[in-house]
C-alpha atoms as a PDB file:
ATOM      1  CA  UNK A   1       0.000   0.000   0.000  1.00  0.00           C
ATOM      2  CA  UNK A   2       1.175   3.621  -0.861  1.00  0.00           C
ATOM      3  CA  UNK A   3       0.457   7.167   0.866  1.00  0.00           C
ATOM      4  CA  UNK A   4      -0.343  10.239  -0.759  1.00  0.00           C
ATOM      5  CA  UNK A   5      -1.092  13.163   0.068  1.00  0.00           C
ATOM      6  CA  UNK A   6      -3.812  15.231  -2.130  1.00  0.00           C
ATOM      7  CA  UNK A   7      -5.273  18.646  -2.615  1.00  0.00           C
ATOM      8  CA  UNK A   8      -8.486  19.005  -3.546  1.00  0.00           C
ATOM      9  CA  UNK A   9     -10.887  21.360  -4.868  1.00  0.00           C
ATOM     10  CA  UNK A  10     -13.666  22.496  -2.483  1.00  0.00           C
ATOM     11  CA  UNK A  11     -16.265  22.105  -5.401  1.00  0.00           C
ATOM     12  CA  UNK A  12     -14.778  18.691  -6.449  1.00  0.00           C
ATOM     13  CA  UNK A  13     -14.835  17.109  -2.987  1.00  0.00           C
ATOM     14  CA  UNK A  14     -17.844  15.714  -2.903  1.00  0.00           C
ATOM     15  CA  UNK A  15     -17.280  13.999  -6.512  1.00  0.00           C
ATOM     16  CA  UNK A  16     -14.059  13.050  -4.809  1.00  0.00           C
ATOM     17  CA  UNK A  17     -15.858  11.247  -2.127  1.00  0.00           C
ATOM     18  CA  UNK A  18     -17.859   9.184  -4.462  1.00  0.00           C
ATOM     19  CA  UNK A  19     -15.176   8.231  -6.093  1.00  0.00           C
ATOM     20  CA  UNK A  20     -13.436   7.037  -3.079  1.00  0.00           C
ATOM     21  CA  UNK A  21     -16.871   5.367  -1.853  1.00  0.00           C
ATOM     22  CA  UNK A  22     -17.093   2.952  -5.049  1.00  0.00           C
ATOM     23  CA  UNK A  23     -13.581   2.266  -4.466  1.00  0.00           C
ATOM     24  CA  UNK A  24     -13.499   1.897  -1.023  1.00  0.00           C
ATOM     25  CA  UNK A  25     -12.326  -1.580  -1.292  1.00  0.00           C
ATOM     26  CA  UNK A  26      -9.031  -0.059  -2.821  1.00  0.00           C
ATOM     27  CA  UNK A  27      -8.862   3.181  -0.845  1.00  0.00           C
ATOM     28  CA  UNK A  28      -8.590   4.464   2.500  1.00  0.00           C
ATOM     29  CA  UNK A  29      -8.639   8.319   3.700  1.00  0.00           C
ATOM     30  CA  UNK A  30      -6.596   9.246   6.310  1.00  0.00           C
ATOM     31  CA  UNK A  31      -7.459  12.701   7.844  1.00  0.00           C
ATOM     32  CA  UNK A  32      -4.526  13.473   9.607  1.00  0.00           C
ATOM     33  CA  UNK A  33      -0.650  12.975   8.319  1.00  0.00           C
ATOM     34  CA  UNK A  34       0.713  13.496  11.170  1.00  0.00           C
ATOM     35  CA  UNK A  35      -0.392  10.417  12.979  1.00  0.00           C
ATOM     36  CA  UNK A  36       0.378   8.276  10.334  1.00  0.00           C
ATOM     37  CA  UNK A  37       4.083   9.857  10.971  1.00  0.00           C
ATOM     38  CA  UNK A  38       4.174   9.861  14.607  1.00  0.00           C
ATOM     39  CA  UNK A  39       1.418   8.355  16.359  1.00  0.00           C
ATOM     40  CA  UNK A  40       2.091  10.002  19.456  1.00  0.00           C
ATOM     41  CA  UNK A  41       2.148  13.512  17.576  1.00  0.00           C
ATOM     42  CA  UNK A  42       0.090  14.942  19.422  1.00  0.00           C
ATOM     43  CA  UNK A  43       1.200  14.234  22.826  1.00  0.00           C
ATOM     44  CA  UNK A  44       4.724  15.395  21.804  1.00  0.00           C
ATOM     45  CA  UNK A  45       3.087  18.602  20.746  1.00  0.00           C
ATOM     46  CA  UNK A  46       1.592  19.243  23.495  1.00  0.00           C
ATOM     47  CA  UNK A  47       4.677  18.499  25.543  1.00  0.00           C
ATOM     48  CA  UNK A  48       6.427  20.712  23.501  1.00  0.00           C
ATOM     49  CA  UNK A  49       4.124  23.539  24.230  1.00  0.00           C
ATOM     50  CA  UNK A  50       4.155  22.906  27.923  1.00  0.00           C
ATOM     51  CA  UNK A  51       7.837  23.448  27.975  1.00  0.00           C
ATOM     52  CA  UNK A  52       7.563  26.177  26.071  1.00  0.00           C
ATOM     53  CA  UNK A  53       5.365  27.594  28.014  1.00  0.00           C
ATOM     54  CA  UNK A  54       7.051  27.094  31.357  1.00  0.00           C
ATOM     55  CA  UNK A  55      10.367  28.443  29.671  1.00  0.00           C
ATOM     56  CA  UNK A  56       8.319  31.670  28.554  1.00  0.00           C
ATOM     57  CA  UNK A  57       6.704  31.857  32.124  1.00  0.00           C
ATOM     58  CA  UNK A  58       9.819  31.351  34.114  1.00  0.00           C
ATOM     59  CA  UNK A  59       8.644  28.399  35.871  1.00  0.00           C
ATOM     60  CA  UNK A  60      11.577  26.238  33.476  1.00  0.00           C
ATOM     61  CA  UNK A  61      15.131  27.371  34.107  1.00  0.00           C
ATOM     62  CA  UNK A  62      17.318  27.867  31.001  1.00  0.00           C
ATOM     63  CA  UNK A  63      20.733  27.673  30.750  1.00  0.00           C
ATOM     64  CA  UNK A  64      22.926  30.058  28.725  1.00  0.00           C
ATOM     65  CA  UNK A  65      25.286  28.541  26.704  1.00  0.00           C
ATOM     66  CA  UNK A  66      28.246  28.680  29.209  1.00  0.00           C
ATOM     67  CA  UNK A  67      25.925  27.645  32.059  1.00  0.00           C
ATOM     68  CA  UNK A  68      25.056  24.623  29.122  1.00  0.00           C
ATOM     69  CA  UNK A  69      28.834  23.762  28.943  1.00  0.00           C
ATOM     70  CA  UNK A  70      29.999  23.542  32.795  1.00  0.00           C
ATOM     71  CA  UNK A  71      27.205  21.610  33.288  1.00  0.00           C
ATOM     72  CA  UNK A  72      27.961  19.388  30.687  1.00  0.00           C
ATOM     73  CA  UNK A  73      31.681  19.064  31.564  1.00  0.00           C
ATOM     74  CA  UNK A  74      30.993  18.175  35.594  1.00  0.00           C
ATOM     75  CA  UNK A  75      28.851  15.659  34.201  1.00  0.00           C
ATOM     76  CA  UNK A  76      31.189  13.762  32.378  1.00  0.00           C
ATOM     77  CA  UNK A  77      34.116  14.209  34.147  1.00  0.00           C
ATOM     78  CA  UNK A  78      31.861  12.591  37.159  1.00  0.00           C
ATOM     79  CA  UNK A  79      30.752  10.221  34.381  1.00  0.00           C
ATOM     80  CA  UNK A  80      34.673   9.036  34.173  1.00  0.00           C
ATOM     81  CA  UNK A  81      34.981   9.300  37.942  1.00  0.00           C
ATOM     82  CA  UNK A  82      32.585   6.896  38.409  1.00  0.00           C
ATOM     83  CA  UNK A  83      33.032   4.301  35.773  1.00  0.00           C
ATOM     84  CA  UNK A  84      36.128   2.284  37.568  1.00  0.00           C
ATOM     85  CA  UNK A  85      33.993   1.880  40.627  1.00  0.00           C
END
């Protein structure tokens, strides 16, 4: 089976409909992509916005860049530290 992805013609639609209706036994409509892609799209969008959200509202600390780096540096030099124990 193959995916497309169609635009169609407001005034055509319901023609387009039909169609797939007699053919249903060949066809299947999908109405959203983006499950088909991801099928937990939606609950990584609206994780997404939550951060964002929190990071807008101040409730989320950001790091700068430099803040990034230490914090990335302690944690693999303790990484190293700890991996002959």
């Amino acid at each position: 089976m193959q995916t497309l992805s169609i635009q169609i013609e407001d005034d055509y639609m319901q023609s387009f409909l039909n169609y797939v209706k007699q053919n249903s036994m060949y066809i299947t409509l999908t109405k959203d992509t983006n499950l088909e892609y991801d099928p937990y799209f939606y609950e990584r969008k609206r994780d997404l916005e939550e951060i964002i959200e929190a990071s807008e509202n101040g409730t989320m600390e950001l790091l700068s860049q430099d803040q990034y780096t230490q914090e990335m540096e302690s944690f693999f030099m303790n990484l190293r530290a700890n991996e002959n124990l």
